[in-house]
PDB file of N, CA and C in Angstrom:
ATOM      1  N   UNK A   1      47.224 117.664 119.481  1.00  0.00           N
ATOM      2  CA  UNK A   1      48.438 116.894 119.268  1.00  0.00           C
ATOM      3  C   UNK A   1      49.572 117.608 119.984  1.00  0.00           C
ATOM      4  N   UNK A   2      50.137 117.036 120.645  1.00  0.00           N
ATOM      5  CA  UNK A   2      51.060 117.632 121.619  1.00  0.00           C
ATOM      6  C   UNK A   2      52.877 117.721 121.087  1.00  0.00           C
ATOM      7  N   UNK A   3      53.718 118.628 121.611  1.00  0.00           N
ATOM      8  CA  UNK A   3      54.908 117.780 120.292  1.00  0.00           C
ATOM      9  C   UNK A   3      55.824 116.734 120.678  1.00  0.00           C
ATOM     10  N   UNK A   4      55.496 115.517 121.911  1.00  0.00           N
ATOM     11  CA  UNK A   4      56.489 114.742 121.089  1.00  0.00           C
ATOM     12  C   UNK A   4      55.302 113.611 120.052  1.00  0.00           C
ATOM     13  N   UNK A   5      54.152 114.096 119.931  1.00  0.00           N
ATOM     14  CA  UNK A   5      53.670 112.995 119.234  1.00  0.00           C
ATOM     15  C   UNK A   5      53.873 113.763 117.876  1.00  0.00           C
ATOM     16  N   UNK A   6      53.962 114.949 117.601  1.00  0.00           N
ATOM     17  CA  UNK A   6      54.603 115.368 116.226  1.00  0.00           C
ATOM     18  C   UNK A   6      55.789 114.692 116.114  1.00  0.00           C
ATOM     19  N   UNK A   7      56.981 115.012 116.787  1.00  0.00           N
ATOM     20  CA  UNK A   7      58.218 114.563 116.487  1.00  0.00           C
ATOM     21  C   UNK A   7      57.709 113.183 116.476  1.00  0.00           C
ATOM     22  N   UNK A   8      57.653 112.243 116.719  1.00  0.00           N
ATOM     23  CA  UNK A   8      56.987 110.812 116.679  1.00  0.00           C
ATOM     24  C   UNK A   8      56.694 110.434 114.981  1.00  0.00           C
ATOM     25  N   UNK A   9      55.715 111.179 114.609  1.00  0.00           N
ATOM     26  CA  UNK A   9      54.993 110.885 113.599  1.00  0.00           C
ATOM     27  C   UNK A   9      55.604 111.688 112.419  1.00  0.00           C
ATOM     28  N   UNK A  10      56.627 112.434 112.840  1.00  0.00           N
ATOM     29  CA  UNK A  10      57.835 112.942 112.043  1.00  0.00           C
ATOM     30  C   UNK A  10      58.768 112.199 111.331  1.00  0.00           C
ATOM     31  N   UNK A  11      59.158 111.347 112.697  1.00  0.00           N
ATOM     32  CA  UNK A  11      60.391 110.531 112.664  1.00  0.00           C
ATOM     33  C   UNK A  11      59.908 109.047 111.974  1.00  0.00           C
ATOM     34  N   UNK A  12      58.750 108.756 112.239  1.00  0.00           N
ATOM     35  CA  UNK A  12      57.979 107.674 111.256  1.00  0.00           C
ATOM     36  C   UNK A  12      57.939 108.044 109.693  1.00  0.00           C
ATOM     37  N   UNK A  13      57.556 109.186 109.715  1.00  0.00           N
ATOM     38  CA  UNK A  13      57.631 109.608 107.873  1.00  0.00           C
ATOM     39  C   UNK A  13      59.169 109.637 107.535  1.00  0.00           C
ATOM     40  N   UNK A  14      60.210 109.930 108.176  1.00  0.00           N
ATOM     41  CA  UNK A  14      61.376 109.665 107.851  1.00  0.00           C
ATOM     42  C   UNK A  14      62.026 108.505 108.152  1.00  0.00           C
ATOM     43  N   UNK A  15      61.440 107.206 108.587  1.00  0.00           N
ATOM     44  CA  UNK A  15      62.313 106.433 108.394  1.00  0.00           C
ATOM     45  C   UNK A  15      61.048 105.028 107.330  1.00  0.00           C
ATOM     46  N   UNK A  16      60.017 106.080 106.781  1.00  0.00           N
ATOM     47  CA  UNK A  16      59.259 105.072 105.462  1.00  0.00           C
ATOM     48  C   UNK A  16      59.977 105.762 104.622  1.00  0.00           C
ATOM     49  N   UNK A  17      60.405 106.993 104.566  1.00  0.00           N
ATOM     50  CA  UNK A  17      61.254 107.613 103.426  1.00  0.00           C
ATOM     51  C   UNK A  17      62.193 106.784 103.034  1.00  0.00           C
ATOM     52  N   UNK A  18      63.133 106.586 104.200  1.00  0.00           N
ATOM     53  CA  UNK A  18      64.467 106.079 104.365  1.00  0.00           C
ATOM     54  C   UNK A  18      64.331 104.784 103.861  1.00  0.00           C
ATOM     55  N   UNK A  19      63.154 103.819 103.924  1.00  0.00           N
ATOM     56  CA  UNK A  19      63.094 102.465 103.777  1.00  0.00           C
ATOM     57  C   UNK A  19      62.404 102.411 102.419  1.00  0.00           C
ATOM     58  N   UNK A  20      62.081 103.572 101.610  1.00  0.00           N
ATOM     59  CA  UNK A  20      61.907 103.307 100.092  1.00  0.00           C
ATOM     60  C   UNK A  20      63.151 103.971  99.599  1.00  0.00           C
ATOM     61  N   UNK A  21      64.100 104.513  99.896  1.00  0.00           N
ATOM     62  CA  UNK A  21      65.091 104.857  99.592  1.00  0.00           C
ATOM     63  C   UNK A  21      66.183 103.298  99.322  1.00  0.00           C
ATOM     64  N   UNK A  22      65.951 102.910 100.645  1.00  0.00           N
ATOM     65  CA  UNK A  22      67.030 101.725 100.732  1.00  0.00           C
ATOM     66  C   UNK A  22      66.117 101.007  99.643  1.00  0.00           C
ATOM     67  N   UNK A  23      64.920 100.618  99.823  1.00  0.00           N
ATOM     68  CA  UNK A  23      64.316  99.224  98.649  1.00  0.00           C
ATOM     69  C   UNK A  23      64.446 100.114  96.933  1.00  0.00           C
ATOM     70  N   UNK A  24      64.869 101.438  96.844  1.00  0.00           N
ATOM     71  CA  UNK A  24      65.335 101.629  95.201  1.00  0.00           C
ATOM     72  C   UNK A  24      66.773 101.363  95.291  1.00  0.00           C
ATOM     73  N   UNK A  25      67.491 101.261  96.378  1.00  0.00           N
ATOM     74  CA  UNK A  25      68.828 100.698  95.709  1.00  0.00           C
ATOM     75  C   UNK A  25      69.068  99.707  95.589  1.00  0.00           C
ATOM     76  N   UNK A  26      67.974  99.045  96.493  1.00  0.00           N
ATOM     77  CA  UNK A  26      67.847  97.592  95.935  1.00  0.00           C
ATOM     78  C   UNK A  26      67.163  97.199  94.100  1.00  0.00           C
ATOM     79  N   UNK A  27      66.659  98.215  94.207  1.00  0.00           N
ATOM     80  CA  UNK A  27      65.941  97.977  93.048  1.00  0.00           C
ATOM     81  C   UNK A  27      66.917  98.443  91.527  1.00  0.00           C
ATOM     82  N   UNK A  28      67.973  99.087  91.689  1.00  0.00           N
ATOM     83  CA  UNK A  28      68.580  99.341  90.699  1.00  0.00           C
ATOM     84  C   UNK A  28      69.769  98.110  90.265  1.00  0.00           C
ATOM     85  N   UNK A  29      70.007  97.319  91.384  1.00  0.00           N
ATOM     86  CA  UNK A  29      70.457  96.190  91.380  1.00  0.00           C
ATOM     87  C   UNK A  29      70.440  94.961  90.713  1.00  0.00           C
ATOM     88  N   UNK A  30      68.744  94.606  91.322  1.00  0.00           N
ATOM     89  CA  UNK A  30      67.945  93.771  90.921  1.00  0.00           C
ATOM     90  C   UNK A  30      66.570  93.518  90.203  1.00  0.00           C
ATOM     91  N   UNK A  31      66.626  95.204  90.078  1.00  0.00           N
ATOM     92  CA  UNK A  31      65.218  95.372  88.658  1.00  0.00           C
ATOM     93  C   UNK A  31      64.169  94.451  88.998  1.00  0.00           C
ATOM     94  N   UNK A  32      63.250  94.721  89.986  1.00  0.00           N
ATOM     95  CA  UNK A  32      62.342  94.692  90.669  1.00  0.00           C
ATOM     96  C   UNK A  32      60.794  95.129  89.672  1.00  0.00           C
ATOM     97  N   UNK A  33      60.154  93.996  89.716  1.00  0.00           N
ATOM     98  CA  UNK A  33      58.819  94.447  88.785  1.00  0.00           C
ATOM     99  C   UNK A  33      58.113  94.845  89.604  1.00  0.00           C
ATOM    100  N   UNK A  34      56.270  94.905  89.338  1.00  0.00           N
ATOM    101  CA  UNK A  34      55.763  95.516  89.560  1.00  0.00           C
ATOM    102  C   UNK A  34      55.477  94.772  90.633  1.00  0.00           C
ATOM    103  N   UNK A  35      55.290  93.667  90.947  1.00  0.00           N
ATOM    104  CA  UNK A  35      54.358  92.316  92.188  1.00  0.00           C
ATOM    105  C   UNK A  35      55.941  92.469  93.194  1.00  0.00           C
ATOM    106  N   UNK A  36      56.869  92.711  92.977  1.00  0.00           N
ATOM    107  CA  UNK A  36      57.978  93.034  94.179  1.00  0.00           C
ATOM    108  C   UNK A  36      57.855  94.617  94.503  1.00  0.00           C
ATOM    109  N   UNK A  37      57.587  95.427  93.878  1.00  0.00           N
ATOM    110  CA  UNK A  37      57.062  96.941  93.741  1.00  0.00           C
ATOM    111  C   UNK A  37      56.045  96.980  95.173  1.00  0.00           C
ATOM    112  N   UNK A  38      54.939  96.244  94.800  1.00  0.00           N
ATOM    113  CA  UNK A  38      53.819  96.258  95.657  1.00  0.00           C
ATOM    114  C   UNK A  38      53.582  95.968  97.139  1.00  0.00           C
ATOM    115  N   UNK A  39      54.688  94.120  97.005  1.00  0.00           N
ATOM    116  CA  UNK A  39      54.823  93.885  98.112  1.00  0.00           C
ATOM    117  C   UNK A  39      56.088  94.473  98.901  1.00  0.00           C
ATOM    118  N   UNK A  40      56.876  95.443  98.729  1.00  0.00           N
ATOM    119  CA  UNK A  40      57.688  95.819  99.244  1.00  0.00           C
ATOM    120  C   UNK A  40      56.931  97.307  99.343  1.00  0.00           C
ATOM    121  N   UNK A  41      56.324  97.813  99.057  1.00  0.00           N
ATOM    122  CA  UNK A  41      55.012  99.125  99.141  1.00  0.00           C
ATOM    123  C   UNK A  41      54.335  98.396 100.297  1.00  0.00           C
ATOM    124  N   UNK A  42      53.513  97.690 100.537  1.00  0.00           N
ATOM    125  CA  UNK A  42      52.744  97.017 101.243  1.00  0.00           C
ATOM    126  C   UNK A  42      53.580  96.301 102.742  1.00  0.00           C
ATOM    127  N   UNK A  43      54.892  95.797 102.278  1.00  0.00           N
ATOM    128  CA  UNK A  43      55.396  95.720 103.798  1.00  0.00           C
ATOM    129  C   UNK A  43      55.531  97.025 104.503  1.00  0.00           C
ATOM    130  N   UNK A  44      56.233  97.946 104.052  1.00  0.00           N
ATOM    131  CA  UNK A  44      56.667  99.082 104.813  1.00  0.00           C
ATOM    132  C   UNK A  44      55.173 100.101 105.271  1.00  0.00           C
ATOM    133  N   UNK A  45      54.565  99.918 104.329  1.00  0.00           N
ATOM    134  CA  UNK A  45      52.982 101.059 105.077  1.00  0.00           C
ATOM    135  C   UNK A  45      52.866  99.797 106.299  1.00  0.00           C
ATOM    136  N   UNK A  46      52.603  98.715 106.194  1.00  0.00           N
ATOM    137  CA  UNK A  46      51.693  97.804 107.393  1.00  0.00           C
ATOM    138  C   UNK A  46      52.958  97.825 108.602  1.00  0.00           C
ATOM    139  N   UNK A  47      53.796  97.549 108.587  1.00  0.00           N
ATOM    140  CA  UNK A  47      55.250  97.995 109.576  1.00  0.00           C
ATOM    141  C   UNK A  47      55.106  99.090 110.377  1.00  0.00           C
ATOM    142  N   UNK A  48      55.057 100.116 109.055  1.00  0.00           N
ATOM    143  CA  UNK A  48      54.500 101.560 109.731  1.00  0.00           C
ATOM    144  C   UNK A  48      53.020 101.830 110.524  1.00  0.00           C
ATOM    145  N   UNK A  49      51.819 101.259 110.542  1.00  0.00           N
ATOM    146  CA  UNK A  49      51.021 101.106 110.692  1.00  0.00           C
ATOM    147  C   UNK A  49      50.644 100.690 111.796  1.00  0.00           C
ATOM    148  N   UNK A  50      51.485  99.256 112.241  1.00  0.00           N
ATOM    149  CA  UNK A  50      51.934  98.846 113.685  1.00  0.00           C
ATOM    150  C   UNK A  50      52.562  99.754 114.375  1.00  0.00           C
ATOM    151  N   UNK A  51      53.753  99.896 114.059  1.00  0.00           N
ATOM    152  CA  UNK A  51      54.165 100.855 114.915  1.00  0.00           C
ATOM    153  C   UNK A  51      53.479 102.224 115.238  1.00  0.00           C
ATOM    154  N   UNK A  52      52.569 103.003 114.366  1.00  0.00           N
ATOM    155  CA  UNK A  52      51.675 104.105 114.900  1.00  0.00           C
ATOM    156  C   UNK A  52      50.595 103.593 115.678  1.00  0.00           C
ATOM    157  N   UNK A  53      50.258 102.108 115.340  1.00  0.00           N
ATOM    158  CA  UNK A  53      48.806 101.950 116.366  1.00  0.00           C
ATOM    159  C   UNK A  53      49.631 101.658 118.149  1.00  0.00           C
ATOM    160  N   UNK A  54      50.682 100.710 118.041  1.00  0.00           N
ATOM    161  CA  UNK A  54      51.231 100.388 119.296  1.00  0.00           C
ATOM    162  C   UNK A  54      51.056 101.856 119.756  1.00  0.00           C
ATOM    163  N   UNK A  55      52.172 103.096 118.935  1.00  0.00           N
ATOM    164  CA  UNK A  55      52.159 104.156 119.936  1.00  0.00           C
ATOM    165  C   UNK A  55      51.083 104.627 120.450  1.00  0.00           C
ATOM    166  N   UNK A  56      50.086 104.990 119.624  1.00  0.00           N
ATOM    167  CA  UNK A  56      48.811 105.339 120.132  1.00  0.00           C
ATOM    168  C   UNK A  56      47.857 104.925 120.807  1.00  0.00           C
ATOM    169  N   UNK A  57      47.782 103.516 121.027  1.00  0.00           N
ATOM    170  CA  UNK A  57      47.475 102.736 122.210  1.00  0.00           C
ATOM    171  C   UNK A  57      48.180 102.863 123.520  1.00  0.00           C
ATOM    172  N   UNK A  58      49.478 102.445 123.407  1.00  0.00           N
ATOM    173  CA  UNK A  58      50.008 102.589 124.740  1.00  0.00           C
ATOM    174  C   UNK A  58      50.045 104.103 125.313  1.00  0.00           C
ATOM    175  N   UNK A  59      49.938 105.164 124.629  1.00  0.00           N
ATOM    176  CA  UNK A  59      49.388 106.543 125.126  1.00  0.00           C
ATOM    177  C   UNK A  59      47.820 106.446 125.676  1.00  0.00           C
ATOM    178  N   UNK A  60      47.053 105.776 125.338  1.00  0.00           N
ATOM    179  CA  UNK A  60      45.790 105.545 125.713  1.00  0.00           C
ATOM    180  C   UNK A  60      45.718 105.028 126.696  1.00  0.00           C
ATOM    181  N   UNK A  61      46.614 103.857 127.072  1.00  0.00           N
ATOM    182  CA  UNK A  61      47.025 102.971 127.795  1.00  0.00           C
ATOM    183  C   UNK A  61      45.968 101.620 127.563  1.00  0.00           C
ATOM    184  N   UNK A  62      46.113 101.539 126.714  1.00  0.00           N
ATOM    185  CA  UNK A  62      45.311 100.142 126.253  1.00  0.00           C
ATOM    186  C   UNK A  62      46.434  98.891 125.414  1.00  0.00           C
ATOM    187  N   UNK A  63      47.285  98.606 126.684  1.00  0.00           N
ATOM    188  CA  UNK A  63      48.135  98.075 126.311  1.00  0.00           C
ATOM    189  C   UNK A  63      48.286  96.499 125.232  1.00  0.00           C
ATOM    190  N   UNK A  64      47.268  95.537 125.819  1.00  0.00           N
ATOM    191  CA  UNK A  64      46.479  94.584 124.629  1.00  0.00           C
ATOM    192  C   UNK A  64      46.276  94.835 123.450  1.00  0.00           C
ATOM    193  N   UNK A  65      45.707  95.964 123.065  1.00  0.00           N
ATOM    194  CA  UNK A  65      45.621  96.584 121.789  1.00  0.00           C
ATOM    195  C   UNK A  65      46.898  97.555 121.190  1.00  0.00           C
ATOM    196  N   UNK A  66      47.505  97.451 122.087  1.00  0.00           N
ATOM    197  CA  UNK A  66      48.956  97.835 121.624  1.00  0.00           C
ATOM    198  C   UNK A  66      49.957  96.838 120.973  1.00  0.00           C
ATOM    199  N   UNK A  67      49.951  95.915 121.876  1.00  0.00           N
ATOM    200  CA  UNK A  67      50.940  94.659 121.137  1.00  0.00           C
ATOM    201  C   UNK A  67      49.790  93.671 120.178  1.00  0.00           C
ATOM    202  N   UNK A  68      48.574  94.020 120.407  1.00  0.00           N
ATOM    203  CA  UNK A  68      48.206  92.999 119.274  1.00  0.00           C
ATOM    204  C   UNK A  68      48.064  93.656 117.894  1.00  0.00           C
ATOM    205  N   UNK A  69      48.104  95.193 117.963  1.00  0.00           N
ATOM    206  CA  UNK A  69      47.994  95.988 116.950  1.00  0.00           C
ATOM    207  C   UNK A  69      49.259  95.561 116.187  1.00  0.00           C
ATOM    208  N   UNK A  70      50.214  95.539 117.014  1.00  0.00           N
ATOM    209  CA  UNK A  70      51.948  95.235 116.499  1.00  0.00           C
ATOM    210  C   UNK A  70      52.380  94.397 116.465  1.00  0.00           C
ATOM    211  N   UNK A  71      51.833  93.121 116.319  1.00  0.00           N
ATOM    212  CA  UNK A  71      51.786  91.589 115.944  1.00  0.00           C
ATOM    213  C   UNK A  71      51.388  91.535 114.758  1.00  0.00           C
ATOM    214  N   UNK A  72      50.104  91.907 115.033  1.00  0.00           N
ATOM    215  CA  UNK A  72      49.118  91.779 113.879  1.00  0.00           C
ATOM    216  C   UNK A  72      49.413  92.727 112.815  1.00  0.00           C
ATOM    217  N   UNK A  73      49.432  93.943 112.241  1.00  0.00           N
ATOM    218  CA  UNK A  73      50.461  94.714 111.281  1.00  0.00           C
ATOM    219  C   UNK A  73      52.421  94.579 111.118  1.00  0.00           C
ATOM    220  N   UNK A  74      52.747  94.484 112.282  1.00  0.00           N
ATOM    221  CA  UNK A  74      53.776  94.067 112.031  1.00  0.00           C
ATOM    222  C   UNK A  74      54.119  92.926 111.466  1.00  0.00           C
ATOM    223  N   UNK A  75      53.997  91.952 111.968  1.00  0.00           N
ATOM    224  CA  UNK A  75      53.647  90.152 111.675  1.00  0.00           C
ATOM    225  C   UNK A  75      53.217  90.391 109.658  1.00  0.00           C
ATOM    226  N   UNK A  76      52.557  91.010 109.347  1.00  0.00           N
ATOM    227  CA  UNK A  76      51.780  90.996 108.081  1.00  0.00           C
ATOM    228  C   UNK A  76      52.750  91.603 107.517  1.00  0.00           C
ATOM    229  N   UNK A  77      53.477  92.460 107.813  1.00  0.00           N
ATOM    230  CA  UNK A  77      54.255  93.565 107.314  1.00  0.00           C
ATOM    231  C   UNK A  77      55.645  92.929 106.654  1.00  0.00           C
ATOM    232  N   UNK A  78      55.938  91.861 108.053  1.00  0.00           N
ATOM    233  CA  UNK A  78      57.550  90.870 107.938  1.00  0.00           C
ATOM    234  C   UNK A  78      56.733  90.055 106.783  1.00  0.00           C
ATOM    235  N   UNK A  79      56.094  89.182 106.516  1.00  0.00           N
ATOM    236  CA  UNK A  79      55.268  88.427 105.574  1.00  0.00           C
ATOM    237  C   UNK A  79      55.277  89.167 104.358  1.00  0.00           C
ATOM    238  N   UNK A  80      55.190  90.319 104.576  1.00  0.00           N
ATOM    239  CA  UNK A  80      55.002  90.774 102.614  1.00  0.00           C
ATOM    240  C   UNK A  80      56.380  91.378 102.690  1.00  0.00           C
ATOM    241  N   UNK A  81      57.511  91.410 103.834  1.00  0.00           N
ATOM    242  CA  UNK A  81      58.939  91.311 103.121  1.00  0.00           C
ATOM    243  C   UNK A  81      59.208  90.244 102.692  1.00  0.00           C
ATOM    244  N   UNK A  82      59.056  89.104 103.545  1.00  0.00           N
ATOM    245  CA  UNK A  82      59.940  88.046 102.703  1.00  0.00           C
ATOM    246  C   UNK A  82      59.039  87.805 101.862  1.00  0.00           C
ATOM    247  N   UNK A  83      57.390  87.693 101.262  1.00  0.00           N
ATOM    248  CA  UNK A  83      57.531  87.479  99.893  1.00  0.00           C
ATOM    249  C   UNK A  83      57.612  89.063  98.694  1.00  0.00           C
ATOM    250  N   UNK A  84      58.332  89.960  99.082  1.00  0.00           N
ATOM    251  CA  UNK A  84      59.305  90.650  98.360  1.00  0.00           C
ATOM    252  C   UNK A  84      60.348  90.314  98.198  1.00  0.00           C
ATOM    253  N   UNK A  85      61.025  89.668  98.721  1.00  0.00           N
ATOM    254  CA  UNK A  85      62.460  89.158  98.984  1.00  0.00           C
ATOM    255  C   UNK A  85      62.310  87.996  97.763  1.00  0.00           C
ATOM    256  N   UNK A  86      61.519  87.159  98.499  1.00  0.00           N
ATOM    257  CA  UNK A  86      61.236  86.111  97.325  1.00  0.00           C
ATOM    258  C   UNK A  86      61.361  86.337  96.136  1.00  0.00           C
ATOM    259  N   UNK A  87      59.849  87.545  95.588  1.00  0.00           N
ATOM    260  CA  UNK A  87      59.647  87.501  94.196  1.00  0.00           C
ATOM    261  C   UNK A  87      61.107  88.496  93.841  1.00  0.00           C
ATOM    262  N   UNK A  88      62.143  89.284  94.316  1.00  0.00           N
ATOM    263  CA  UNK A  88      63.106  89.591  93.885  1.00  0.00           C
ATOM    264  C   UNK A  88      63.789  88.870  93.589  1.00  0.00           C
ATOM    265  N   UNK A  89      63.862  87.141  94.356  1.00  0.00           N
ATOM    266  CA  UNK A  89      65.052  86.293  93.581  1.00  0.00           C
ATOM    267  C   UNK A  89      64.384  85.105  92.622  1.00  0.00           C
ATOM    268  N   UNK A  90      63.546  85.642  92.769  1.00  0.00           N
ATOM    269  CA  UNK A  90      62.739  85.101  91.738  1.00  0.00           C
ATOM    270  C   UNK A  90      63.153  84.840  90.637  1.00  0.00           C
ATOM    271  N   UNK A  91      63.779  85.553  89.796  1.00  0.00           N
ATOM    272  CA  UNK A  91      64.271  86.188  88.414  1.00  0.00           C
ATOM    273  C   UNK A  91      65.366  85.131  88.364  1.00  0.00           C
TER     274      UNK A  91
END
């Protein structure tokens, strides 16, 4: 592992930090159960997920499997925000 793919995979753990940080201040707000808990758990890993496969593909240079990696996790990722979003106004 070379270091900018540390710093890379650094800066990814700090901005899933950052994005359960922001969804508890959402959550002190709007008192968020457990099925908005999950899918807002579940958007941000699959988000994150895309974005580590894109990088690691396009370092491979397997660029197809780069953007379909990041369609396909990303795409899933926006989908279980808005139904987090949802079951938050749910209430």
């Amino acid at each position: 592992m070379s270091g900018i793919d540390l710093i890379f995979y650094l800066g990814l753990g700090i901005l899933i930090l950052l994005a359960f940080q922001y969804a508890q201040r959402f959550d002190r707000v709007m008192k968020f159960d457990w099925r908005t808990w999950t899918a807002v758990t579940i958007s941000i890993l699959l988000v994150a997920l895309g974005v580590a496969w894109a990088y690691i593909s396009f370092l491979e240079y397997e660029n197809r499997a780069a953007w379909t990696g990041l369609i396909i996790f990303g795409g899933l990722g926006i989908v279980f925000a808005f139904l987090a979003r949802t079951l938050a106004h749910a209430k």
